[in-house]
C-alpha atoms as a PDB file:
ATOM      1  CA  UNK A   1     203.484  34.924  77.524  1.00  0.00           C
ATOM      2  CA  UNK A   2     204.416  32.951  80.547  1.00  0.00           C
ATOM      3  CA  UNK A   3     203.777  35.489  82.659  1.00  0.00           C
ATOM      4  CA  UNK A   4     200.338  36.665  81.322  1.00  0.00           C
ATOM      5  CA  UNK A   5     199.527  32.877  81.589  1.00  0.00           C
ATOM      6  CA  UNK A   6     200.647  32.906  85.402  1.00  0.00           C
ATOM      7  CA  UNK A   7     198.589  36.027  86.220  1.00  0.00           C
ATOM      8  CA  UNK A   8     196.115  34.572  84.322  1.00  0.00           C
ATOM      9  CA  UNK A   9     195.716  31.680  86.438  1.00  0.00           C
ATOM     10  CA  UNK A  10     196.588  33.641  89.621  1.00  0.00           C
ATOM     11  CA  UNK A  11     193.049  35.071  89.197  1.00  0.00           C
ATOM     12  CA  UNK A  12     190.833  31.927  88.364  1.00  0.00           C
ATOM     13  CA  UNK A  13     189.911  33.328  85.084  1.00  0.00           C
ATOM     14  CA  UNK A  14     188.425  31.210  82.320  1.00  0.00           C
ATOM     15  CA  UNK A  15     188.318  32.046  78.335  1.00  0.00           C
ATOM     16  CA  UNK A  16     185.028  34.225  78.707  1.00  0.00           C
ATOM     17  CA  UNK A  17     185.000  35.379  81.766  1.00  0.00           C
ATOM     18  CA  UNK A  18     183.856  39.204  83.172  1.00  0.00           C
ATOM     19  CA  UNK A  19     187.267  40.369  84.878  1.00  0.00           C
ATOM     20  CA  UNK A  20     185.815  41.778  88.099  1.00  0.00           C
ATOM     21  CA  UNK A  21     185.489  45.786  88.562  1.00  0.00           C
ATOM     22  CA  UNK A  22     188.000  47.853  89.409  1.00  0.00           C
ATOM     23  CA  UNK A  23     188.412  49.779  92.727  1.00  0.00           C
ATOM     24  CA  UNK A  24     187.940  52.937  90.340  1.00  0.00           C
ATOM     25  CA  UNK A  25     184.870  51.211  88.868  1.00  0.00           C
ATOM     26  CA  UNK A  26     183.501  50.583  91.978  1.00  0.00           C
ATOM     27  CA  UNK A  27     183.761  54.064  93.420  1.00  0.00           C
ATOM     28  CA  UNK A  28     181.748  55.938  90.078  1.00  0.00           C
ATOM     29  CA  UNK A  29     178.563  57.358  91.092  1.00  0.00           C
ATOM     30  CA  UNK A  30     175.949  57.696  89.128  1.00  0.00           C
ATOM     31  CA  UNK A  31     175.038  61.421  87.737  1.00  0.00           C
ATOM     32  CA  UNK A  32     173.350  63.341  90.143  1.00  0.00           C
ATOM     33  CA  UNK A  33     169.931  64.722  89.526  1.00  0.00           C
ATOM     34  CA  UNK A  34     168.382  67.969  90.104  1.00  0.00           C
ATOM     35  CA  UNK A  35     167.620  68.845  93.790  1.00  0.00           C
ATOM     36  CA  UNK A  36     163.398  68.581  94.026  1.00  0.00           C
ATOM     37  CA  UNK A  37     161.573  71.981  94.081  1.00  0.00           C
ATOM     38  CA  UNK A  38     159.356  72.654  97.172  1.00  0.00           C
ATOM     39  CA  UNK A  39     155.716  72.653  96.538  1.00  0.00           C
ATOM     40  CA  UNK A  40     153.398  75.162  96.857  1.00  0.00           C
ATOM     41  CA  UNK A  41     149.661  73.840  98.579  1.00  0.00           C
ATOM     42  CA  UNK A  42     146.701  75.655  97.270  1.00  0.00           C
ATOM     43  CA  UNK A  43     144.141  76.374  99.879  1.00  0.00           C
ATOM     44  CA  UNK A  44     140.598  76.777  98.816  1.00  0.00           C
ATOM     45  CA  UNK A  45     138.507  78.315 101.684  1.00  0.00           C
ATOM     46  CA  UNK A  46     134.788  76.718 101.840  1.00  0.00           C
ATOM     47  CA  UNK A  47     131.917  78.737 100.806  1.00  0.00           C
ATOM     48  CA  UNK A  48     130.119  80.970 104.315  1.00  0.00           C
ATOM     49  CA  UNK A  49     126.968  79.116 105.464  1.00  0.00           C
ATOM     50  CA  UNK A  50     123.659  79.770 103.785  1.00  0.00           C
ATOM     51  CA  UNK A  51     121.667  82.176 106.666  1.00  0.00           C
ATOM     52  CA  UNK A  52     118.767  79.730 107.368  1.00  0.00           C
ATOM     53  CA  UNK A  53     116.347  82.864 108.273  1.00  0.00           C
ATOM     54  CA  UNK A  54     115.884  86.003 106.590  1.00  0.00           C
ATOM     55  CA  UNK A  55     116.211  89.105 108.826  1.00  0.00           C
ATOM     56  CA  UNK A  56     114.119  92.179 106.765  1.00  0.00           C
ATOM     57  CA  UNK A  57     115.654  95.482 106.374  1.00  0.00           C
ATOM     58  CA  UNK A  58     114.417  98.104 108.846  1.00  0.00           C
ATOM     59  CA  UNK A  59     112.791 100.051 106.077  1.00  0.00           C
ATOM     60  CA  UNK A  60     110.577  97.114 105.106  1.00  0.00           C
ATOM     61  CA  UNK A  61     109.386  96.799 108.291  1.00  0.00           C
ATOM     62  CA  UNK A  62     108.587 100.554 108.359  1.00  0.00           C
ATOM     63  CA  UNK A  63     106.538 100.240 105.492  1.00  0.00           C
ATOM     64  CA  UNK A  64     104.149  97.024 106.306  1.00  0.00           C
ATOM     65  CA  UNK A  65     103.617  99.201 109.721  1.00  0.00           C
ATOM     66  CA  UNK A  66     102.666 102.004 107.992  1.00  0.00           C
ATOM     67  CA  UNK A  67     100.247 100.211 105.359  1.00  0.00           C
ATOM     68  CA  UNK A  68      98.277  98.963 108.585  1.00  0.00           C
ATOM     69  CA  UNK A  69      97.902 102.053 109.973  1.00  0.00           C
ATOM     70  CA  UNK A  70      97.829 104.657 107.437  1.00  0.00           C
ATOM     71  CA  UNK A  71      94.602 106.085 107.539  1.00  0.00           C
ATOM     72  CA  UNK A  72      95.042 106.860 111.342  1.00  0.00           C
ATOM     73  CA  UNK A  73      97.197 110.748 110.276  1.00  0.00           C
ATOM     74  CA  UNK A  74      98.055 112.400 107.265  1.00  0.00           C
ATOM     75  CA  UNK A  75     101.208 110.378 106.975  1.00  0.00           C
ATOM     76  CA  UNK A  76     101.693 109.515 103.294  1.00  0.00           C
ATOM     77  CA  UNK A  77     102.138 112.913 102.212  1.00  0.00           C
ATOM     78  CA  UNK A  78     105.417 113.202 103.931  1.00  0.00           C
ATOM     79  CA  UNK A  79     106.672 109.961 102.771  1.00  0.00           C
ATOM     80  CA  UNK A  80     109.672 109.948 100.324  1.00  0.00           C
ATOM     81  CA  UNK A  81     108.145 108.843  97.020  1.00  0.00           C
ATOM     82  CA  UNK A  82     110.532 106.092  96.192  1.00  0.00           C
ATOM     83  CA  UNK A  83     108.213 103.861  99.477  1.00  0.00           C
ATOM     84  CA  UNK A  84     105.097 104.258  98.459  1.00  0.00           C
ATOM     85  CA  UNK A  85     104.718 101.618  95.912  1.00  0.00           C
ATOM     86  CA  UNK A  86     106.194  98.858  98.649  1.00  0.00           C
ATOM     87  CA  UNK A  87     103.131 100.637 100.936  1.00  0.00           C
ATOM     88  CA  UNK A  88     100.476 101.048  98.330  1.00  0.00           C
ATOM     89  CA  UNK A  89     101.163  97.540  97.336  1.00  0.00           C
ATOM     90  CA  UNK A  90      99.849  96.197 100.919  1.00  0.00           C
ATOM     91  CA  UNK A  91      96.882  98.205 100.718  1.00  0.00           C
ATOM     92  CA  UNK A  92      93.372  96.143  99.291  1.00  0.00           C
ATOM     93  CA  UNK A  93      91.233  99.098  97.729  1.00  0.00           C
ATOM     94  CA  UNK A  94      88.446  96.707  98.905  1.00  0.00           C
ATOM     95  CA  UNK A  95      88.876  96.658 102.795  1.00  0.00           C
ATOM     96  CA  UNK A  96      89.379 100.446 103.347  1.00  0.00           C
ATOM     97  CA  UNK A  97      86.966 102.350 105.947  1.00  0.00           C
ATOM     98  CA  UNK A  98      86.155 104.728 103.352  1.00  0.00           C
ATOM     99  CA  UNK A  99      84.930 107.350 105.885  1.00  0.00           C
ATOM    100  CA  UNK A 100      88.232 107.216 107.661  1.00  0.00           C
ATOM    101  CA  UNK A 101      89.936 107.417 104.284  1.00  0.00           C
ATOM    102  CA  UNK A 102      88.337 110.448 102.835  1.00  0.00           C
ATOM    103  CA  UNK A 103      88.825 112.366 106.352  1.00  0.00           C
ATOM    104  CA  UNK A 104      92.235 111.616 106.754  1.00  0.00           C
ATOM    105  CA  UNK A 105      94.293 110.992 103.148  1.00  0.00           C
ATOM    106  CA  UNK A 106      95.037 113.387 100.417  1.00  0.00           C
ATOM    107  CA  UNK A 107      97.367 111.614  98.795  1.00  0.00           C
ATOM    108  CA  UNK A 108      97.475 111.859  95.121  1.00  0.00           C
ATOM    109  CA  UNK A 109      98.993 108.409  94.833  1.00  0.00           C
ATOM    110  CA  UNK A 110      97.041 106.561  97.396  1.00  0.00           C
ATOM    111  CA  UNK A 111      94.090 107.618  95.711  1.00  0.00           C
ATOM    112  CA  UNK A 112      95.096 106.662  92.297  1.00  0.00           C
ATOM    113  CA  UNK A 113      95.694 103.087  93.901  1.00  0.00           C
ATOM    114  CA  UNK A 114      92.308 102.912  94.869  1.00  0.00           C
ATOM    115  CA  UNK A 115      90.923 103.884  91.764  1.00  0.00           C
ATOM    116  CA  UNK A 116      92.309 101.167  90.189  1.00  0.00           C
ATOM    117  CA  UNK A 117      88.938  99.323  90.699  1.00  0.00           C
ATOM    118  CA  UNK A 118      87.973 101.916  88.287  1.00  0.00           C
ATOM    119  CA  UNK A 119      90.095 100.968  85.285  1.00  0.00           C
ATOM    120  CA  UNK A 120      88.110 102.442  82.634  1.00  0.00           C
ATOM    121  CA  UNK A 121      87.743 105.921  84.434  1.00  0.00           C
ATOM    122  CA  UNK A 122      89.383 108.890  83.157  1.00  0.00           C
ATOM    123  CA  UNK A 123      91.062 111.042  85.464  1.00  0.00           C
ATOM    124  CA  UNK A 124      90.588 113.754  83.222  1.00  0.00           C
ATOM    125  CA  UNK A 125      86.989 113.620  83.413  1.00  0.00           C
ATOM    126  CA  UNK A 126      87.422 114.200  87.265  1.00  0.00           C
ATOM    127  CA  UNK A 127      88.966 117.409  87.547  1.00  0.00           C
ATOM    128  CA  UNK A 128      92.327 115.777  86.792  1.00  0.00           C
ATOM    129  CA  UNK A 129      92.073 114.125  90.613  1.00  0.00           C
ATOM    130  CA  UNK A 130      92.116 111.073  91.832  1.00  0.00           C
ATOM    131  CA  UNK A 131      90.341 111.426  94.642  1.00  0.00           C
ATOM    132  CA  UNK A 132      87.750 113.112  92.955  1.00  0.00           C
ATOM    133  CA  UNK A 133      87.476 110.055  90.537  1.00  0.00           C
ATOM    134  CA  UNK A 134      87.270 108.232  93.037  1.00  0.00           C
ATOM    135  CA  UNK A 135      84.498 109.516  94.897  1.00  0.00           C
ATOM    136  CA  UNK A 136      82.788 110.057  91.761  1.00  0.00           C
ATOM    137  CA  UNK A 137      82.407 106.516  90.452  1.00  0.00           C
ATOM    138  CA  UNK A 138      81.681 105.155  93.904  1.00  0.00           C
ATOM    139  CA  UNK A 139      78.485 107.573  93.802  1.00  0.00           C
ATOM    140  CA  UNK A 140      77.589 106.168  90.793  1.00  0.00           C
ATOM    141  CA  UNK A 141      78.040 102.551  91.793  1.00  0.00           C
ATOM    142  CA  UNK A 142      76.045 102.955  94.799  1.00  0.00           C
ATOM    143  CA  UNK A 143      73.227 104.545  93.317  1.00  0.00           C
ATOM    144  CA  UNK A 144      73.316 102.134  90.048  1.00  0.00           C
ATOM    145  CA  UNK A 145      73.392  98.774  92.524  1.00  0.00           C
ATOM    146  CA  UNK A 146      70.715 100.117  95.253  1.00  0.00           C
ATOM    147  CA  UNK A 147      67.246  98.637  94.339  1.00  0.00           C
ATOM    148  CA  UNK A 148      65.461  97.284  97.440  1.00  0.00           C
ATOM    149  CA  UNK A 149      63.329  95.093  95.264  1.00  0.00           C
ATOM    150  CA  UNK A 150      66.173  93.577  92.991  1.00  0.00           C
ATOM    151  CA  UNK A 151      65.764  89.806  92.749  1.00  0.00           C
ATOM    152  CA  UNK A 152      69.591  89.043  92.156  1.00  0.00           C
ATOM    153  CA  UNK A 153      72.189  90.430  94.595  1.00  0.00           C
ATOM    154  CA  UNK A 154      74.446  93.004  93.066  1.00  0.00           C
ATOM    155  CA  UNK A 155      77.491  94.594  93.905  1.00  0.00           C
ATOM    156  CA  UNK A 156      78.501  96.231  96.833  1.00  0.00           C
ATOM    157  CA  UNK A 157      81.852  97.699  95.458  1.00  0.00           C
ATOM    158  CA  UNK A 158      80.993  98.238  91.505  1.00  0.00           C
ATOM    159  CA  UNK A 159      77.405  98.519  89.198  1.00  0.00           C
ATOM    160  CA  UNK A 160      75.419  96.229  87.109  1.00  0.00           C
ATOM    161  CA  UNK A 161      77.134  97.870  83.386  1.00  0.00           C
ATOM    162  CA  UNK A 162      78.646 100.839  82.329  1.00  0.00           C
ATOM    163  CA  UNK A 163      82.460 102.036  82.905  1.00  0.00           C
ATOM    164  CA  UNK A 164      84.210 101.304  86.455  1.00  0.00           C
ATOM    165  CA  UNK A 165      82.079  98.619  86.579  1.00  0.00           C
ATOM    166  CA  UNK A 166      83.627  95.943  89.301  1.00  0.00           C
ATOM    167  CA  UNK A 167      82.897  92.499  90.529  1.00  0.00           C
ATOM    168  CA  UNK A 168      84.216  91.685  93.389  1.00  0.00           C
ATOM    169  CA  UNK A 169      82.375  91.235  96.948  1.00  0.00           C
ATOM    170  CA  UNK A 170      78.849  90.631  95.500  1.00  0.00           C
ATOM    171  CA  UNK A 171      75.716  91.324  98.179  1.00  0.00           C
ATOM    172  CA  UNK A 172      72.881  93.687  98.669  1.00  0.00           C
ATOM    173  CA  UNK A 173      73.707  97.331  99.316  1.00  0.00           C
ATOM    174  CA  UNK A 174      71.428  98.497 102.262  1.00  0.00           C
ATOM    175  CA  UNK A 175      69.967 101.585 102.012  1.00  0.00           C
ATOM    176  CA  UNK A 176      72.534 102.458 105.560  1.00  0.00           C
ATOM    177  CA  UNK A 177      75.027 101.609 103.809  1.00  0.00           C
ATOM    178  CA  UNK A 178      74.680 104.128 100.224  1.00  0.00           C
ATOM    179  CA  UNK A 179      73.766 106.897 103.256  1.00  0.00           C
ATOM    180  CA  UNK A 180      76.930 106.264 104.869  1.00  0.00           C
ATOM    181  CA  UNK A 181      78.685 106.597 101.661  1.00  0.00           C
ATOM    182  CA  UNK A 182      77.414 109.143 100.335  1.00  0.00           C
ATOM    183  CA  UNK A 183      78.285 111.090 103.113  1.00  0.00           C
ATOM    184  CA  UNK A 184      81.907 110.336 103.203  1.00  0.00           C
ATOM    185  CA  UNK A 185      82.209 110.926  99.305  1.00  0.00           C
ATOM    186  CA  UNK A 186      79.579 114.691  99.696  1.00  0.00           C
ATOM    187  CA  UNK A 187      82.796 117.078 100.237  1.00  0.00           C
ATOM    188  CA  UNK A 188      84.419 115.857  97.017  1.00  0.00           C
ATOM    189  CA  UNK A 189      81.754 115.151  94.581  1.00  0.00           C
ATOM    190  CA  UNK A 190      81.389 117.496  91.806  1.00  0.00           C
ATOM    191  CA  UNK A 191      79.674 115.449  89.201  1.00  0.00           C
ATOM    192  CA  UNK A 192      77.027 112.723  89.108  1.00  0.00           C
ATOM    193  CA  UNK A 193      76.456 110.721  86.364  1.00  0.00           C
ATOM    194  CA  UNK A 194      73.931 107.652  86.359  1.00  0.00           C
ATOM    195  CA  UNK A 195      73.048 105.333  83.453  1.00  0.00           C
ATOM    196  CA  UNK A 196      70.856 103.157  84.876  1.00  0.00           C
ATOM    197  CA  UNK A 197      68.914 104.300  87.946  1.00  0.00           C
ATOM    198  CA  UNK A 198      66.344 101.513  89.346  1.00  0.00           C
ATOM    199  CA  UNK A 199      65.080 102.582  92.407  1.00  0.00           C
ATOM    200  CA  UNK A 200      63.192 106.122  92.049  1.00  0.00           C
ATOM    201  CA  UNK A 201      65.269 107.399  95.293  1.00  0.00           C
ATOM    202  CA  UNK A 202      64.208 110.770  96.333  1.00  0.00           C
ATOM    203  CA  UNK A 203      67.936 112.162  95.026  1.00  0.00           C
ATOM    204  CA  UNK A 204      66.537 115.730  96.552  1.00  0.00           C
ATOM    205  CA  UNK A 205      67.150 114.480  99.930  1.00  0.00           C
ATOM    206  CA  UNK A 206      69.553 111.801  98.993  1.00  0.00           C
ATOM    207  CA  UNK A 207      71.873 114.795  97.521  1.00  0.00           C
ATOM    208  CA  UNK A 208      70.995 117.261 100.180  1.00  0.00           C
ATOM    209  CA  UNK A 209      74.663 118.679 101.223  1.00  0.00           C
ATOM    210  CA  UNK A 210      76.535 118.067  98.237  1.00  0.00           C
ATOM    211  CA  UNK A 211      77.637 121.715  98.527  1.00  0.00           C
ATOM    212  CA  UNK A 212      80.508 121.327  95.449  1.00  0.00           C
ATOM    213  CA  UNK A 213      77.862 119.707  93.044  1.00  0.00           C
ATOM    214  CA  UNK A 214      77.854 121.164  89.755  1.00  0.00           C
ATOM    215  CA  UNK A 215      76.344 118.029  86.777  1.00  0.00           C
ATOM    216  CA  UNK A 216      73.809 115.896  87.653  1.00  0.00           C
ATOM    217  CA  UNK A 217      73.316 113.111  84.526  1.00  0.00           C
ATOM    218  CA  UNK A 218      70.950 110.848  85.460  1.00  0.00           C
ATOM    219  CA  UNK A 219      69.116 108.087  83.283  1.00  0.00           C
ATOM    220  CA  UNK A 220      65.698 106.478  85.424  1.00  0.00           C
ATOM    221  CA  UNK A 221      65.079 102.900  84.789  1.00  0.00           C
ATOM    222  CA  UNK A 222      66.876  99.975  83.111  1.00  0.00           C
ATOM    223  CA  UNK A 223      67.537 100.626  79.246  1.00  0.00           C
ATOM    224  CA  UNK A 224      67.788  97.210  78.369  1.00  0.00           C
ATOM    225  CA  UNK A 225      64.756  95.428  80.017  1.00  0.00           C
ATOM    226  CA  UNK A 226      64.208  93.074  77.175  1.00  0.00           C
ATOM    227  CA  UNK A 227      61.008  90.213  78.123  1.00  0.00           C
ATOM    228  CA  UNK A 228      61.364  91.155  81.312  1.00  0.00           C
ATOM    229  CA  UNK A 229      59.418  94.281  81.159  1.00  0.00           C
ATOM    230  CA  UNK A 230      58.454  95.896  84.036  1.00  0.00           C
ATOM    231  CA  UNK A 231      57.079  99.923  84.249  1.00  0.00           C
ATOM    232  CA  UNK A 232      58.330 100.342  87.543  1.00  0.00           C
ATOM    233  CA  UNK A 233      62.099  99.737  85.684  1.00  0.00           C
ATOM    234  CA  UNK A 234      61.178 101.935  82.832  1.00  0.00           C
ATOM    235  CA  UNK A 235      61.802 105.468  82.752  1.00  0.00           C
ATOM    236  CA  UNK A 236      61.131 108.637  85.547  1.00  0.00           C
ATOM    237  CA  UNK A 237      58.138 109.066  87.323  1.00  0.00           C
ATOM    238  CA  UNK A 238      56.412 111.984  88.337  1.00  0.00           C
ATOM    239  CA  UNK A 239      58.114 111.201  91.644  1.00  0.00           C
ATOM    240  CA  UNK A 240      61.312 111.599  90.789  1.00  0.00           C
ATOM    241  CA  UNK A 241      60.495 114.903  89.131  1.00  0.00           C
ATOM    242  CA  UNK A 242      58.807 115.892  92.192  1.00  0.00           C
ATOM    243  CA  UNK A 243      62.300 114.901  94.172  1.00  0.00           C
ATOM    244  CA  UNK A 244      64.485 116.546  92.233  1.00  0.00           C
END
């Protein structure tokens, strides 16, 4: 007892007192923790730049040229079909030189296009052509909208009534201008057929050279006058018999 008392009070300690840490104490390490794992950074490469022009493919521009200049040769016929709807498509039925047309295209499908100003026309009442059709109903548009004395302007590309009636560019036909297209339409015309003919033309020398003509159906006059009679708009004249 007397010695735990001395080595008590050798080291200053008090009733309570922490006795200080031991050199063993003092040398424990805490336990060790896993070694960290490398990363791995994920790299997201930006989206490529929106082009800000659009370059066309050749074949496009192949096609626009040819839709400007396709009544200059034969061309169309040698075209692969799958192109001529993009060509066809930039082609107005309305703005073609007719003459240069008709000389120059037999195209089944070109024609077809243009008779789509036709919609009510039957291709099988046309020989089962197109271009035929074509030619057919123009002849009858002509000579149903020529009357020199006609108050009201009809049209130039499609008749008062009646099927394949059109209304689009609206003016006077000239009497020139049914002479120049009845001469681009003569080699392919085999049938004429007229409801409503109001101008008494002398159709023996306005059909002189239709060499393939086969039906002529032809109704003088307007059918449907109504109040606004007038004989020179009703029925054939002795004229016209004469003419024909």
């Amino acid at each position: 007892r007397d010695e735990k008392e001395e080595l008590g009070s050798s080291l200053n300690l008090s009733d309570g007192d922490t006795p200080a840490p031991t050199v063993q104490q003092e040398l424990a390490l805490p336990p060790s923790s896993p070694p960290p794992q490398p990363t791995t950074a994920v790299v997201v490469a930006p989206p490529p730049p929106t082009p800000t022009h659009h370059i066309p493919r050749l074949d496009h521009l192949c096609c626009l040229a040819i839709s400007a200049q396709f009544y200059e040769s034969n061309i169309l016929d040698e075209i692969p079909g799958h192109y001529l709807p993009p060509i066809l498509s930039n082609i107005d039925p309305l703005t073609i030189n007719i003459r240069d047309a008709a000389q120059f295209i037999t195209s089944e499908p070109f024609w077809a296009h243009m008779s789509t100003v036709y919609p009510l026309a039957d291709i099988r009442h046309h020989g089962s052509s197109y271009k035929r059709l074509y030619f057919e109903m123009m002849i009858r548009d002509r000579l149903e909208s020529y009357h020199p004395s006609s108050p009201t302007p009809l049209s130039r590309s499609g008749s008062r009534s009646g099927i394949g009636a059109t209304t689009h560019t609206q003016g006077n036909i000239t009497k020139q201008e049914l002479m120049t297209d009845l001469d681009a339409a003569r080699p392919y015309v085999h049938t004429i057929k007229v409801i409503e003919l109001r101008s008494h033309l002398n159709l023996g020398a306005i059909l002189r050279g239709f060499y393939n003509l086969t039906t002529v159906d032809i109704v003088y006059g307007a059918p449907n006058l109504g109040m606004a009679y007038d004989p020179d708009e009703f029925g054939m004249k002795g004229g016209d018999a004469l003419g024909l």
